[in-house]
Protein backbone atom coordinates (compact mmCIF):
# COMPACT_ATOMS: atom_id res chain seq x y z
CA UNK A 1 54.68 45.44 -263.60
CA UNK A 2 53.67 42.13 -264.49
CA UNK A 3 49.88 42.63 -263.69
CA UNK A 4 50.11 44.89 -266.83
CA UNK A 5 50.05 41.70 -268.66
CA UNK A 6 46.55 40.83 -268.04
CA UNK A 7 45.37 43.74 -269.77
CA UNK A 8 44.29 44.51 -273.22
CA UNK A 9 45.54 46.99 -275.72
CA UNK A 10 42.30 49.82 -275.17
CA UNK A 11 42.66 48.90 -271.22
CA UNK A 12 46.67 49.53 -271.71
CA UNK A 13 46.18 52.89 -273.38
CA UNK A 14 43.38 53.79 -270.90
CA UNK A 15 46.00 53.02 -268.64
CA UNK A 16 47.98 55.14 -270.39
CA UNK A 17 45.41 57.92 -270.86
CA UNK A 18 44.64 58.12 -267.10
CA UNK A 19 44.52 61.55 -265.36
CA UNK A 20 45.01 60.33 -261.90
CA UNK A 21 46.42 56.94 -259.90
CA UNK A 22 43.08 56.20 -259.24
CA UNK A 23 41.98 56.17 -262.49
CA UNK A 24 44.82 53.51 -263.40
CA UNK A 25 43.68 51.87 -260.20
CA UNK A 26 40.23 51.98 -261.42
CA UNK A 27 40.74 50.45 -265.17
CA UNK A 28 43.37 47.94 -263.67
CA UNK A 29 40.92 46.74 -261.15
CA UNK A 30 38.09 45.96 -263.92
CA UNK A 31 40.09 44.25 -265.77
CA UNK A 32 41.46 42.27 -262.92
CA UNK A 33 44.81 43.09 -262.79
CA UNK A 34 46.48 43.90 -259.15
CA UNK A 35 48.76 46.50 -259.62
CA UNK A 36 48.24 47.71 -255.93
CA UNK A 37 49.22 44.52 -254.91
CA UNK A 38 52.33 44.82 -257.28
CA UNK A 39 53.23 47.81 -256.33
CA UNK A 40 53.48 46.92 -252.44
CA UNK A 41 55.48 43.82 -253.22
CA UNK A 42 57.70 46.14 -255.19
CA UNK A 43 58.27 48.32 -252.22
CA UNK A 44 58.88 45.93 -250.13
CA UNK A 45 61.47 44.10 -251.84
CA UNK A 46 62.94 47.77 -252.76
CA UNK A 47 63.12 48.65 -249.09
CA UNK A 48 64.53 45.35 -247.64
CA UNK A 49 67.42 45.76 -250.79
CA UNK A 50 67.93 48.90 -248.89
CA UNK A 51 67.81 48.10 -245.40
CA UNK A 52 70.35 44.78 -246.00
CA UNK A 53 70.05 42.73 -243.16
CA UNK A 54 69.57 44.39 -240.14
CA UNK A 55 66.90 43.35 -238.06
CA UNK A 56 64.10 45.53 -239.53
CA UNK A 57 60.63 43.71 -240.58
CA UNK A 58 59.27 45.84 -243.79
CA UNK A 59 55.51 46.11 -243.68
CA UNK A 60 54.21 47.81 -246.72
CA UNK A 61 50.47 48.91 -246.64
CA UNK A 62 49.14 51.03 -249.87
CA UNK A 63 46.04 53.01 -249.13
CA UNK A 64 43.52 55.55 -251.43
CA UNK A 65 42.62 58.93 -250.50
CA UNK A 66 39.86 57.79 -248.67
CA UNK A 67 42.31 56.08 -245.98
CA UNK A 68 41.11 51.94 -247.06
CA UNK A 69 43.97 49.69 -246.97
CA UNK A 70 44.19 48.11 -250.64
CA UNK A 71 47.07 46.47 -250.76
CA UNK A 72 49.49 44.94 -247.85
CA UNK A 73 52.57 43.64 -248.57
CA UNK A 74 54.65 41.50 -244.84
C-alpha cells in the first residue's frame, strides 16, 4: 500500500510484528499513515474491475469491531 511509505523502519516491523488488524491499524494511525483509507480505495477499484460496467455504484465502507465507520470509499 502506498501509505506504508510514510512509515519508519521500527513502525514497519511493528507493523510487521502486529497480532491483530487493529494493532496495524493502531501503529499506522500514529504514525499517520491511512491504510484504512487505502484499503477501501483498493476495494473499490477491485470490485468495479469486477463488476465491468454495468450500472452498479460501489460504496465501500471499512468499519472496527466496535461498528465506527473508519474509512469510506464512493
Amino acid at each position: 500500500m502506498p501509505c506504508a511509505g510514510l512509515l519508519t523502519e521500527k513502525e514497519r516491523q511493528a507493523v510487521d510484528n502486529a497480532n491483530t488488524a487493529m494493532e496495524a491499524l493502531e501503529i499506522m494511525t500514529i504514525a499517520g499513515a491511512d491504510i484504512a483509507g487505502e484499503v477501501a480505495k483498493a476495494a473499490k477499484h477491485t470490485a468495479e474491475s469486477v463488476l465491468r460496467d454495468c450500472g452498479v455504484v460501489v460504496d465501500i465502507i471499512v468499519i472496527d469491531r466496535k461498528g465506527t465507520i473508519i474509512a469510506h470509499a464512493t
